[in-house]
PDB file of N, CA and C in Angstrom:
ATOM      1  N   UNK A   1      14.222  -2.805  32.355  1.00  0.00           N
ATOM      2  CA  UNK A   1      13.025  -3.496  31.917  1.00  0.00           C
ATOM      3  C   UNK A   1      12.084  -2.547  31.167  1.00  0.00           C
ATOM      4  N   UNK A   2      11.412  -1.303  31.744  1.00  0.00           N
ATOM      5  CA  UNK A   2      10.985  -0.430  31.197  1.00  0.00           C
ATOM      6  C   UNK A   2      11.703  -0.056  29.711  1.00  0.00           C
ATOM      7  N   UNK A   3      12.707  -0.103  29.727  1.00  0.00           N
ATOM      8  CA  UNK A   3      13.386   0.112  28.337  1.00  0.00           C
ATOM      9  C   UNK A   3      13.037  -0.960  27.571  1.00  0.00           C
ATOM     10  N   UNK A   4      13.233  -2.015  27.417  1.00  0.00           N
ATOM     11  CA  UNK A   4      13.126  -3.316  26.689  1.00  0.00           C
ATOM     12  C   UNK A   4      11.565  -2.969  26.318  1.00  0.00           C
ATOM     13  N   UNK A   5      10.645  -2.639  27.206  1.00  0.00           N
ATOM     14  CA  UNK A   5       9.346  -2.762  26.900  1.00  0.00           C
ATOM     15  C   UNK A   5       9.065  -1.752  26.141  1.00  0.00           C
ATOM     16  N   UNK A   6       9.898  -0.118  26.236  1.00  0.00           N
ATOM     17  CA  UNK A   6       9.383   0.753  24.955  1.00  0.00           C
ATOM     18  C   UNK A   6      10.342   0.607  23.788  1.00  0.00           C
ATOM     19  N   UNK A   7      11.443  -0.013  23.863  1.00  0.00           N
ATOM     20  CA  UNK A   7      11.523  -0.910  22.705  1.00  0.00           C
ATOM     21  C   UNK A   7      10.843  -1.661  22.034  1.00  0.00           C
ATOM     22  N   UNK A   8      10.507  -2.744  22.436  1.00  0.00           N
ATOM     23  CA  UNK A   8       9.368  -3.815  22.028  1.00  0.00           C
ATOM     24  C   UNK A   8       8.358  -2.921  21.552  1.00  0.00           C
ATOM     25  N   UNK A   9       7.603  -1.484  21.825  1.00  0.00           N
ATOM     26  CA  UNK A   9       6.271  -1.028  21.581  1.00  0.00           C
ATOM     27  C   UNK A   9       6.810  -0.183  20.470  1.00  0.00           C
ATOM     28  N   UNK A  10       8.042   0.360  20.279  1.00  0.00           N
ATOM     29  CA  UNK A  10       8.384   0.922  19.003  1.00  0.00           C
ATOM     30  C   UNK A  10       8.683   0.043  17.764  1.00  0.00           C
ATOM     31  N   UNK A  11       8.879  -1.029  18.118  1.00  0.00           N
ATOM     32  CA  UNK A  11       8.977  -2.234  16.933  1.00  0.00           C
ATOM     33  C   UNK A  11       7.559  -2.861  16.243  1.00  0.00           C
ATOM     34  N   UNK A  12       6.671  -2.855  17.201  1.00  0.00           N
ATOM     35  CA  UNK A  12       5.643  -2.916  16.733  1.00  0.00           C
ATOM     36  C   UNK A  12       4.694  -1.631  16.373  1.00  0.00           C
ATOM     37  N   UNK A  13       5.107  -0.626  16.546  1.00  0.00           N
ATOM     38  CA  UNK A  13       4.195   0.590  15.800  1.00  0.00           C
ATOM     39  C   UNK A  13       5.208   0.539  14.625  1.00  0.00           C
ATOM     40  N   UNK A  14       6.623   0.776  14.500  1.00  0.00           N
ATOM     41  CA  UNK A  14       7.079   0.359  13.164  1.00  0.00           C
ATOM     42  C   UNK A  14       6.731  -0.541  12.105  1.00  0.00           C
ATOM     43  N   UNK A  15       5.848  -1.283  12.646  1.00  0.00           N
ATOM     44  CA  UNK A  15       4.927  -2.706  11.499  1.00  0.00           C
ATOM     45  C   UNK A  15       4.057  -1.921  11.052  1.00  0.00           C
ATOM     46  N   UNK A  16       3.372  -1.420  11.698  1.00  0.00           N
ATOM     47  CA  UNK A  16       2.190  -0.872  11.404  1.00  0.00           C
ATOM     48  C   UNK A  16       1.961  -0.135  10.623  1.00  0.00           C
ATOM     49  N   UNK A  17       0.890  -0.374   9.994  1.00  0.00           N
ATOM     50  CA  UNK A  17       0.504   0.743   8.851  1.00  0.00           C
ATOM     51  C   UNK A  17      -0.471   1.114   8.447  1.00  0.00           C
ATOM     52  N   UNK A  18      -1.176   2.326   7.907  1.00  0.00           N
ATOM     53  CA  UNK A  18      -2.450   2.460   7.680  1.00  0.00           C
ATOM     54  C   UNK A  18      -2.583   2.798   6.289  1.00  0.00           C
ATOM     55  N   UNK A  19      -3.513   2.293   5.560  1.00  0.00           N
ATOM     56  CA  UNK A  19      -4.090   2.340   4.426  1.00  0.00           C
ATOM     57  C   UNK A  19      -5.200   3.291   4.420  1.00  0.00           C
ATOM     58  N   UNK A  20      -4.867   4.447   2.659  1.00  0.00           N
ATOM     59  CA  UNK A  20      -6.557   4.749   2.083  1.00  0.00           C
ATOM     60  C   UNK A  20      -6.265   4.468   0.552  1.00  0.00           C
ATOM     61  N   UNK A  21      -7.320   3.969   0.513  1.00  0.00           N
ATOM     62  CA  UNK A  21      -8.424   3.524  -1.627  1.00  0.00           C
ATOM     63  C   UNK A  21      -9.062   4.689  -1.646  1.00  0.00           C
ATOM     64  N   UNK A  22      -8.584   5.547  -3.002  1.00  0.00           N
ATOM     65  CA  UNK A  22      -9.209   6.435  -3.734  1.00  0.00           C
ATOM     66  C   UNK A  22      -9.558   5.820  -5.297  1.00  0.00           C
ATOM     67  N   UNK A  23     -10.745   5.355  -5.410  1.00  0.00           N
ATOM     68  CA  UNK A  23     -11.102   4.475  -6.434  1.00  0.00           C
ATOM     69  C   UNK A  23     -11.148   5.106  -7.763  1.00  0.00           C
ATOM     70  N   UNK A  24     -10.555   5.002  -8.992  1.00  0.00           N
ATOM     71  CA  UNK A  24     -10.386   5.335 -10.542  1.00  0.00           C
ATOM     72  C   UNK A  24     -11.816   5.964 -10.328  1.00  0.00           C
ATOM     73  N   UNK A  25     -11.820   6.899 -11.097  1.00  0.00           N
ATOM     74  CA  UNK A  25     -13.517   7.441 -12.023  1.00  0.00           C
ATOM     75  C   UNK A  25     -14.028   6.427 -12.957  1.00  0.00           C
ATOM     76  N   UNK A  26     -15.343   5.660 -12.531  1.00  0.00           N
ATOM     77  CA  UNK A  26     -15.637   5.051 -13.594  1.00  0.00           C
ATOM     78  C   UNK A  26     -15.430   3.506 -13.447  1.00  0.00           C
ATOM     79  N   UNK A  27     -14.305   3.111 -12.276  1.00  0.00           N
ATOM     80  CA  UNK A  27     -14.316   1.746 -12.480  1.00  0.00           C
ATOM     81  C   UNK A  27     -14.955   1.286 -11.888  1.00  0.00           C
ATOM     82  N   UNK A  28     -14.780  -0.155 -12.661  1.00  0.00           N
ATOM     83  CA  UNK A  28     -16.154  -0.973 -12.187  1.00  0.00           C
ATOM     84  C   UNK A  28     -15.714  -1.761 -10.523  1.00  0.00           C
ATOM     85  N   UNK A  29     -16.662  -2.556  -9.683  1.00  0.00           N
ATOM     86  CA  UNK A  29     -16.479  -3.138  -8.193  1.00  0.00           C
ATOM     87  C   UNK A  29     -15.941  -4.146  -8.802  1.00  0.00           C
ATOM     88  N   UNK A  30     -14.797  -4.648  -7.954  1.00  0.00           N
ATOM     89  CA  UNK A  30     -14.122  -5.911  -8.213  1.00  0.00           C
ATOM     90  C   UNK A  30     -14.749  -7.170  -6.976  1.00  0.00           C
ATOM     91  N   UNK A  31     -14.956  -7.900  -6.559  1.00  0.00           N
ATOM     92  CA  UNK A  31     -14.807  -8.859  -5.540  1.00  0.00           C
ATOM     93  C   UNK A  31     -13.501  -8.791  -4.904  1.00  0.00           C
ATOM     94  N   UNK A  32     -12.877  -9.164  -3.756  1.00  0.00           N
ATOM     95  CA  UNK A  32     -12.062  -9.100  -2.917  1.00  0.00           C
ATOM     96  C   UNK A  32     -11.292 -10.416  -4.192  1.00  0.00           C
ATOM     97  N   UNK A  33      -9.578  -9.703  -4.373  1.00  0.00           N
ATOM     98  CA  UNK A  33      -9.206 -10.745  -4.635  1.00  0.00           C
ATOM     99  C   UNK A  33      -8.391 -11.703  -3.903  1.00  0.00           C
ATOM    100  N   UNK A  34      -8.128 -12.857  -4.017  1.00  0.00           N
ATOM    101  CA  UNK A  34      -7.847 -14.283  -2.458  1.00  0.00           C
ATOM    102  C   UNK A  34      -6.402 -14.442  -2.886  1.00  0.00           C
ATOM    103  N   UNK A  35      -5.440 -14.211  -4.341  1.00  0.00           N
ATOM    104  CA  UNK A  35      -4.575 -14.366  -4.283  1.00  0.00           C
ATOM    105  C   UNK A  35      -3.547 -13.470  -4.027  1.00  0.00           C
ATOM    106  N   UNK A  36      -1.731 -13.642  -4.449  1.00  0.00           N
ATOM    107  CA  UNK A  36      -1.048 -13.002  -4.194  1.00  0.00           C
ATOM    108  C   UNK A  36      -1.131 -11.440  -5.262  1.00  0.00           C
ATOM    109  N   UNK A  37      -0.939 -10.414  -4.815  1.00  0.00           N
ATOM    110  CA  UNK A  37      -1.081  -9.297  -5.508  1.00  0.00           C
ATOM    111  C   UNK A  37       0.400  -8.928  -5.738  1.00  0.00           C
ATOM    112  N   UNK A  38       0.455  -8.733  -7.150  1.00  0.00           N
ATOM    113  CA  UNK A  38       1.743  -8.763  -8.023  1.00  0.00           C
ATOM    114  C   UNK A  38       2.362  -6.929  -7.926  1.00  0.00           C
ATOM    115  N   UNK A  39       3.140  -6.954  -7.419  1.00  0.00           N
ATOM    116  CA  UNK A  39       4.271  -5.638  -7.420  1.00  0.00           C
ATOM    117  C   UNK A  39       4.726  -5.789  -8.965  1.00  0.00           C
ATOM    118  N   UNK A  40       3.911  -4.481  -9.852  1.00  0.00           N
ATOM    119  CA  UNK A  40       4.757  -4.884 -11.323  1.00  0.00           C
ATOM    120  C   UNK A  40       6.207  -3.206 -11.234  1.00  0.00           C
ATOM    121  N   UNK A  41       6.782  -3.499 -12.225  1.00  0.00           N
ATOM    122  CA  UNK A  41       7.343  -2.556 -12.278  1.00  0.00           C
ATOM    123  C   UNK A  41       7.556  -1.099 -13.224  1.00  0.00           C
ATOM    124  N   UNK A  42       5.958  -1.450 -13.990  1.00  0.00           N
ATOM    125  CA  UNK A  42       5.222  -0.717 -14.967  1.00  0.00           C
ATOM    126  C   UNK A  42       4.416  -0.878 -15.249  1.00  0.00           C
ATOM    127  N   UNK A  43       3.662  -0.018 -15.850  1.00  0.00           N
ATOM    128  CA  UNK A  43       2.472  -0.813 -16.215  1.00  0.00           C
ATOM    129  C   UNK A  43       2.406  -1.133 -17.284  1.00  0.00           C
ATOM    130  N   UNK A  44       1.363  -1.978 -17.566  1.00  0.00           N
ATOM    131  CA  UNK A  44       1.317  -3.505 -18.159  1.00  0.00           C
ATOM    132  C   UNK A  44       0.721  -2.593 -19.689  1.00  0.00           C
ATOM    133  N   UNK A  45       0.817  -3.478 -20.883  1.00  0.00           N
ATOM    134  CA  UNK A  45       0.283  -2.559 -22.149  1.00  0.00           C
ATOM    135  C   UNK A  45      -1.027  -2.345 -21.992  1.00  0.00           C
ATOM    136  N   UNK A  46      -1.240  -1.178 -22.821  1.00  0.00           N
ATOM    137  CA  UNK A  46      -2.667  -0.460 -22.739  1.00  0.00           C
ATOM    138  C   UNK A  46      -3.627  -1.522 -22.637  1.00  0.00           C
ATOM    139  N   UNK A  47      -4.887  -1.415 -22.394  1.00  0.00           N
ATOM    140  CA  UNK A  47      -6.473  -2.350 -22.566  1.00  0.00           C
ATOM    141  C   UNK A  47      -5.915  -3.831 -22.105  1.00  0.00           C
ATOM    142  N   UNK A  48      -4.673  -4.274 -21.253  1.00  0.00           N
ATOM    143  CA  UNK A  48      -4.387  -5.032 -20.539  1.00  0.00           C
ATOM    144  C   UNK A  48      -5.043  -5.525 -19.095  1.00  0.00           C
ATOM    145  N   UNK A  49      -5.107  -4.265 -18.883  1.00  0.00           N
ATOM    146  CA  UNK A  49      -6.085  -3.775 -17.008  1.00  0.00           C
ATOM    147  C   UNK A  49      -6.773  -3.311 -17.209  1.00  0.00           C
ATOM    148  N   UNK A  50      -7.732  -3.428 -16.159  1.00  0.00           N
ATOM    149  CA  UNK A  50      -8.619  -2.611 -15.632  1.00  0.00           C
ATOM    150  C   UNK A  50      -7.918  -1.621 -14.000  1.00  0.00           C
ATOM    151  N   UNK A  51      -8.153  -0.026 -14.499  1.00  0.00           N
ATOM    152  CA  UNK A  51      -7.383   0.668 -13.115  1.00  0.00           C
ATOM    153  C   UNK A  51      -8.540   0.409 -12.220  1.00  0.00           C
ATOM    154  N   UNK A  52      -7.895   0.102 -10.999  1.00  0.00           N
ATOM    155  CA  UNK A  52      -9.212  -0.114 -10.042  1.00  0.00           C
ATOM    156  C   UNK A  52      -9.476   1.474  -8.946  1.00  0.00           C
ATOM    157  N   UNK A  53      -7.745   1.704  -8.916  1.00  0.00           N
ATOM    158  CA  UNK A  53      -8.165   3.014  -7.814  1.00  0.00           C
ATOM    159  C   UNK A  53      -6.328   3.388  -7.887  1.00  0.00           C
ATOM    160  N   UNK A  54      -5.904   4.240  -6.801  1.00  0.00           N
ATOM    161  CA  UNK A  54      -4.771   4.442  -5.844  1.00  0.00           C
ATOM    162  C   UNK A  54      -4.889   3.833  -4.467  1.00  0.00           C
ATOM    163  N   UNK A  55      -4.168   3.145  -4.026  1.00  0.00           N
ATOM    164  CA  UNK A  55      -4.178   2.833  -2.596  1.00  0.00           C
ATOM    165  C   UNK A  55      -2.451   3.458  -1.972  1.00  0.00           C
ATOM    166  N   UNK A  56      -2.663   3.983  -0.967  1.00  0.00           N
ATOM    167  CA  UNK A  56      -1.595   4.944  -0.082  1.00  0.00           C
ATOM    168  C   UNK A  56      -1.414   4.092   1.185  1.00  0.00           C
ATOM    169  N   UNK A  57      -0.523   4.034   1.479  1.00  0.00           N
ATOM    170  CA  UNK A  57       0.025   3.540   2.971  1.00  0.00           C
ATOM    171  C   UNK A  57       0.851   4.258   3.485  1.00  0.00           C
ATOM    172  N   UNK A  58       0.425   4.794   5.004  1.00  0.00           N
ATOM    173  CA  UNK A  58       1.015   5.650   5.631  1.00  0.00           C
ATOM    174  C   UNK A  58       1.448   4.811   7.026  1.00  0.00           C
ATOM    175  N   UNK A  59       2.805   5.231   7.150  1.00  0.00           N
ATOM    176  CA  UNK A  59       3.423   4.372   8.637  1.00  0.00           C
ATOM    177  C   UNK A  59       4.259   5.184   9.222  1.00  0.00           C
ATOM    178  N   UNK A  60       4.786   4.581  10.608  1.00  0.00           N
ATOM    179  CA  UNK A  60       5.184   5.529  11.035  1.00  0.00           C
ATOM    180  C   UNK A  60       7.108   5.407  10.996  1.00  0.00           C
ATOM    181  N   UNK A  61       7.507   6.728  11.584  1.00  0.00           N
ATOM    182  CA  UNK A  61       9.070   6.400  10.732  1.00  0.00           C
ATOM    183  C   UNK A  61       9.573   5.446  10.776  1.00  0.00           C
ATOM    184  N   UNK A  62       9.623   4.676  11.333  1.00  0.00           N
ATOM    185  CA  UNK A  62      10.178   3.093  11.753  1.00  0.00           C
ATOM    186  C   UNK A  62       9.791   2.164  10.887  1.00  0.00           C
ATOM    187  N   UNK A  63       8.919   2.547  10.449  1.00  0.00           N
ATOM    188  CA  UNK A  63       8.055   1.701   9.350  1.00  0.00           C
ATOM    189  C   UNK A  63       9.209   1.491   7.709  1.00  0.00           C
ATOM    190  N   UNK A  64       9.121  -0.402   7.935  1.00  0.00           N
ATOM    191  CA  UNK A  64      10.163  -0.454   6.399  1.00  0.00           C
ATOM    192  C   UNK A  64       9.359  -0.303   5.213  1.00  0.00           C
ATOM    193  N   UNK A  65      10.094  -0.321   4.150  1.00  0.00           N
ATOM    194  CA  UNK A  65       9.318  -0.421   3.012  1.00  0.00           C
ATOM    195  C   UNK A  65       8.486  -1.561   2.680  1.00  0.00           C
ATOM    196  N   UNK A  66       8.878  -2.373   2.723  1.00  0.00           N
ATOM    197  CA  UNK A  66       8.212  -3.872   2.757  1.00  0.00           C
ATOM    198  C   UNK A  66       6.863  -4.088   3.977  1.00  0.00           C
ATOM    199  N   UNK A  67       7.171  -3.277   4.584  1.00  0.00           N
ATOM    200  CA  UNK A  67       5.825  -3.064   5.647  1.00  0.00           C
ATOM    201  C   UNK A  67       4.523  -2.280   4.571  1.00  0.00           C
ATOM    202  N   UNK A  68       5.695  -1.176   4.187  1.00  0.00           N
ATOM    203  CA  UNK A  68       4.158  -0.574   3.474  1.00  0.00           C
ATOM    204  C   UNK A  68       3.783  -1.240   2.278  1.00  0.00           C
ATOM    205  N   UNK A  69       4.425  -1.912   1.621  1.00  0.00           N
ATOM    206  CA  UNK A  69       4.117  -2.587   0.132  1.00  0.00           C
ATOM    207  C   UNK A  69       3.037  -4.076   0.647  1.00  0.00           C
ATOM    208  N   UNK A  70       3.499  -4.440   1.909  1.00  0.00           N
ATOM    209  CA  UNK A  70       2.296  -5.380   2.297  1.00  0.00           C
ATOM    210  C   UNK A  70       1.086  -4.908   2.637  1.00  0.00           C
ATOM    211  N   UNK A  71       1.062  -3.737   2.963  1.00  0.00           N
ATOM    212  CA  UNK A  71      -0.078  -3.377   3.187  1.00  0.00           C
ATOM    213  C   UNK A  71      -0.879  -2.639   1.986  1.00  0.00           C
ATOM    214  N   UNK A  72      -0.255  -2.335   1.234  1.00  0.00           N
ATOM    215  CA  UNK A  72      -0.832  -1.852  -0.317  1.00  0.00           C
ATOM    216  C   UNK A  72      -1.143  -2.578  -0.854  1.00  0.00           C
ATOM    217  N   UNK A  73      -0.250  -4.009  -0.549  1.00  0.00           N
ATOM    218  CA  UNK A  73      -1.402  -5.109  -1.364  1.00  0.00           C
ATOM    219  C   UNK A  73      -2.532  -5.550  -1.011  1.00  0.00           C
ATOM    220  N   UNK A  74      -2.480  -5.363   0.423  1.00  0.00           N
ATOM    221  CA  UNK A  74      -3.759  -6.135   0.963  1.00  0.00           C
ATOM    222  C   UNK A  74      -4.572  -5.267   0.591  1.00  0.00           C
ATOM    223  N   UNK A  75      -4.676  -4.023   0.918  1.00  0.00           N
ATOM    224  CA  UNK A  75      -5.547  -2.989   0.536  1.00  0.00           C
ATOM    225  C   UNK A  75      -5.847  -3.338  -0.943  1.00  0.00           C
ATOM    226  N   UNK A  76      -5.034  -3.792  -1.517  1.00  0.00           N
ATOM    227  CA  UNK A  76      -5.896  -3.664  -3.597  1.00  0.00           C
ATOM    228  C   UNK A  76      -6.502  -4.967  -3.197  1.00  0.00           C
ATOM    229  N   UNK A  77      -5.834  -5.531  -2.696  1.00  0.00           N
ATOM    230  CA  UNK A  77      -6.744  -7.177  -2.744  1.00  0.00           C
ATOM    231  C   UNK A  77      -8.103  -6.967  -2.491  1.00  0.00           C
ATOM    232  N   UNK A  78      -8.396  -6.649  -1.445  1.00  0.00           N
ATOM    233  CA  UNK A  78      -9.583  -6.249  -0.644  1.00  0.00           C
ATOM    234  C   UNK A  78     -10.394  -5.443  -2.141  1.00  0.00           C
ATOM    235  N   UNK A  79      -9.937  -4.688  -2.479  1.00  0.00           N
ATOM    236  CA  UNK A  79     -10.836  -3.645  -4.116  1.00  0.00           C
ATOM    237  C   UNK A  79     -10.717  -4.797  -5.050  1.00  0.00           C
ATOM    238  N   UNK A  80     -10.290  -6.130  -4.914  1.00  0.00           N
ATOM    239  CA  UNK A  80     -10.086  -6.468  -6.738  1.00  0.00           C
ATOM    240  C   UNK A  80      -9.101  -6.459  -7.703  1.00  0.00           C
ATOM    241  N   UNK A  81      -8.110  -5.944  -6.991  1.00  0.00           N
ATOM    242  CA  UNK A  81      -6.702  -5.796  -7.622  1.00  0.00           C
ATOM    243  C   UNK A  81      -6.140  -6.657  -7.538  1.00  0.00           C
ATOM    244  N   UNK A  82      -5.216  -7.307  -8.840  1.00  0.00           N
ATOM    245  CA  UNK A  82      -4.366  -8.309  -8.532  1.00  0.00           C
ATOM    246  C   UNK A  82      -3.063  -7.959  -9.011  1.00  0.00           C
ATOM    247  N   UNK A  83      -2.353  -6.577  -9.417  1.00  0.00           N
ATOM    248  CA  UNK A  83      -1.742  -6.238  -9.123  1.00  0.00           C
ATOM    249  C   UNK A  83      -1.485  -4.473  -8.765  1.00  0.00           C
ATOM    250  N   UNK A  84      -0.090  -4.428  -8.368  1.00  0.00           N
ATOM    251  CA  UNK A  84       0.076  -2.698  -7.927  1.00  0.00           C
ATOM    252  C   UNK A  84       1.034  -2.394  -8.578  1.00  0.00           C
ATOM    253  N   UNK A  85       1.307  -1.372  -9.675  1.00  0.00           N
ATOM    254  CA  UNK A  85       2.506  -0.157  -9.363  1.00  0.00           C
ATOM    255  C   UNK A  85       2.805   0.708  -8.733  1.00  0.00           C
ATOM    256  N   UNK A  86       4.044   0.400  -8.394  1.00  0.00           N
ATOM    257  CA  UNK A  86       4.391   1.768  -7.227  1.00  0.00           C
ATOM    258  C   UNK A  86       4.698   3.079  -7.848  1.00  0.00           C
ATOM    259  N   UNK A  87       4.089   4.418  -7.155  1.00  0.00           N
ATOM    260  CA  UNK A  87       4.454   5.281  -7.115  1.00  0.00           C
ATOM    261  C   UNK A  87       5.422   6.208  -6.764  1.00  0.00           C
ATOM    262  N   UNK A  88       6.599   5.663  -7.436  1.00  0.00           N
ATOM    263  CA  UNK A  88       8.100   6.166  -7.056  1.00  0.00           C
ATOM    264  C   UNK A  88       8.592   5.737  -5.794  1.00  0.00           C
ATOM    265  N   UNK A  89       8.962   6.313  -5.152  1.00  0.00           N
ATOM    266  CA  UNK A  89       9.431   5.506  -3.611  1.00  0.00           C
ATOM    267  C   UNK A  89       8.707   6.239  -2.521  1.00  0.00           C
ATOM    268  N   UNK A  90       9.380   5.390  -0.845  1.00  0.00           N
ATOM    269  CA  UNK A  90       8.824   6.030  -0.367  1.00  0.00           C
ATOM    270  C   UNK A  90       9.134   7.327   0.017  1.00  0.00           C
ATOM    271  N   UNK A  91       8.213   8.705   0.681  1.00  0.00           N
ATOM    272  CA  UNK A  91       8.433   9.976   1.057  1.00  0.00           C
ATOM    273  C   UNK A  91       8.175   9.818   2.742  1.00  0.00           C
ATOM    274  N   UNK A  92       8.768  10.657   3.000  1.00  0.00           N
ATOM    275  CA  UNK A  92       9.101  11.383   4.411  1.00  0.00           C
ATOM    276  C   UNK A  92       8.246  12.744   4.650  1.00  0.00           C
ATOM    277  N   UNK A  93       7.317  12.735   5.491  1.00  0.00           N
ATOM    278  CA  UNK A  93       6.563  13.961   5.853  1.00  0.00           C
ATOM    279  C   UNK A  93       6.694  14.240   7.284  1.00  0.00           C
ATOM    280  N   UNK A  94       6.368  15.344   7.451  1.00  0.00           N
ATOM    281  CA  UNK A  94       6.347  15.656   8.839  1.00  0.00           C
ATOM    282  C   UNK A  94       4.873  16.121   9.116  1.00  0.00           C
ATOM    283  N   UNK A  95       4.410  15.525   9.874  1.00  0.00           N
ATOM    284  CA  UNK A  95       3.230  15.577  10.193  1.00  0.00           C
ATOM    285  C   UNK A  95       2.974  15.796  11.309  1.00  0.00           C
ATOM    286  N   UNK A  96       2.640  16.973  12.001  1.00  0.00           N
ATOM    287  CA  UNK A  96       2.629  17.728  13.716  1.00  0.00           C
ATOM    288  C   UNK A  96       3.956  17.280  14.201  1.00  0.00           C
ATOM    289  N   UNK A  97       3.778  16.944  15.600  1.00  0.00           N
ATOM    290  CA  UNK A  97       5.442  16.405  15.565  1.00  0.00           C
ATOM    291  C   UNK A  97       5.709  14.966  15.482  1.00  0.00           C
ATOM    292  N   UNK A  98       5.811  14.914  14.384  1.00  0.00           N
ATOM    293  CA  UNK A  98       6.117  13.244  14.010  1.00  0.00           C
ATOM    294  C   UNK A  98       6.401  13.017  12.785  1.00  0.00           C
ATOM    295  N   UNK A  99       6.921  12.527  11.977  1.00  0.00           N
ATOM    296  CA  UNK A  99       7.356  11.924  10.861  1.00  0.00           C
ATOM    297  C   UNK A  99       6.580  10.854  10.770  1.00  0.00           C
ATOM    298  N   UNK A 100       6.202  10.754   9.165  1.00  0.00           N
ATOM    299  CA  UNK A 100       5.368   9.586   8.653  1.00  0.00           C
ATOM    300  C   UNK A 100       6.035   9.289   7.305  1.00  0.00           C
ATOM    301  N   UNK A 101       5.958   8.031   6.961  1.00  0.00           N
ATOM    302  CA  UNK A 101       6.407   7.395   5.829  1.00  0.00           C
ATOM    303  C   UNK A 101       5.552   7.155   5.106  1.00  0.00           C
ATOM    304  N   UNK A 102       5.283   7.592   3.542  1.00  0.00           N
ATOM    305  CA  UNK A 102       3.970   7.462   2.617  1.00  0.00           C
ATOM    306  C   UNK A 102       4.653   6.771   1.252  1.00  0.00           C
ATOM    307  N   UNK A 103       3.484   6.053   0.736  1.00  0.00           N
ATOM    308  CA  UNK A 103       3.949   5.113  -0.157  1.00  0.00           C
ATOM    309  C   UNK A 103       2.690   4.851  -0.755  1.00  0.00           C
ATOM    310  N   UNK A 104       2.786   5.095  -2.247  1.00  0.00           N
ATOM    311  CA  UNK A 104       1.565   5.263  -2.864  1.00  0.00           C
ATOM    312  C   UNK A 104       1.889   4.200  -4.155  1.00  0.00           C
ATOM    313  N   UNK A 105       0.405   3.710  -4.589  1.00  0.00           N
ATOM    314  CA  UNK A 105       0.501   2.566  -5.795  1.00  0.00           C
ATOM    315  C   UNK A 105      -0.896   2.819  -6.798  1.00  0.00           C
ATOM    316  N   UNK A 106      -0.788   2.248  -7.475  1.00  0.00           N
ATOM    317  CA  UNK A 106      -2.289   2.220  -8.799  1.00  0.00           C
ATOM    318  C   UNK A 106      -2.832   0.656  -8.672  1.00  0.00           C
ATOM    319  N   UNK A 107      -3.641   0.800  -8.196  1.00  0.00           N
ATOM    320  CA  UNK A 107      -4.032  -0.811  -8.389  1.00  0.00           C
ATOM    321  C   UNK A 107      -4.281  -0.908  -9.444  1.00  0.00           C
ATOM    322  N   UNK A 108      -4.785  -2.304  -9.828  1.00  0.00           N
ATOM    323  CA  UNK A 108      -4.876  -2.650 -11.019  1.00  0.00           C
ATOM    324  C   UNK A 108      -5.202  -4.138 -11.257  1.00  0.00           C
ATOM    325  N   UNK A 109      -6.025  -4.078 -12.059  1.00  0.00           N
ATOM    326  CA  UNK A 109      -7.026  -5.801 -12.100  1.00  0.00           C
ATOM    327  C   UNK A 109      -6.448  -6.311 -13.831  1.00  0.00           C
ATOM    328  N   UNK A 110      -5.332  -7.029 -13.489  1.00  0.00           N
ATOM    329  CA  UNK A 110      -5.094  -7.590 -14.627  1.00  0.00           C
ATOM    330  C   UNK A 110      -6.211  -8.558 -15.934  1.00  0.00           C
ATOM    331  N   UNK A 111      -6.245  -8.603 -16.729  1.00  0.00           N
ATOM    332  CA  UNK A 111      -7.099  -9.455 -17.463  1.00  0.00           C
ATOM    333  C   UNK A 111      -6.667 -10.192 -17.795  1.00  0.00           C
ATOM    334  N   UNK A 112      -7.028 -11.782 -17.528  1.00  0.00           N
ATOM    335  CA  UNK A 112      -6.928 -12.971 -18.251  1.00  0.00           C
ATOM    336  C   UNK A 112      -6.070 -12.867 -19.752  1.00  0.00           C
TER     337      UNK A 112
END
């Protein structure tokens, strides 16, 4: 039983993830945006966007990729972003004794 239960508690710290916004120089405040935030796979042509910032998601090793890309969106949403490029894939750090999974993006506020 004890097993099943630190199972169960490693599946859910594997969801988990923590976000930081380091906001562009210069850009302007967006409002929180309410819709889906678009994973592009480049960025979009010049004077297309507005860059809003970098947002980073850090999880722990268990943590999938799709864990951290949900949470990078929510994080741009929250700045104004309605969409993200990713910053190559994710990396593996070792951080005291523990491994962390980092996954970094550019937000980005598409224009009409």
């Amino acid at each position: 039983m004890r097993t099943l239960a630190a199972l169960m508690m490693l599946a859910l710290l594997g969801a988990c993830a923590t976000t930081e916004f380091n906001p562009a120089p210069g850009a302007p405040v967006y409002p929180a945006h309410q819709d889906e935030v678009k994973v592009l796979p480049g960025f979009p042509p010049e004077g297309s966007y507005d860059s809003v910032g970098i947002v980073i998601a850090y999880g722990v090793d268990l943590t999938d990729k799709d864990d951290l890309i949900e949470a990078l969106q929510s994080e741009a949403a929250k700045r104004g972003a309605n969409a993200i490029v990713l910053q190559g894939d994710v990396k593996l750090r070792s951080s005291r004794d523990r491994n962390e999974k980092v996954l970094g993006a550019f937000a980005l506020r598409l224009k009409p």
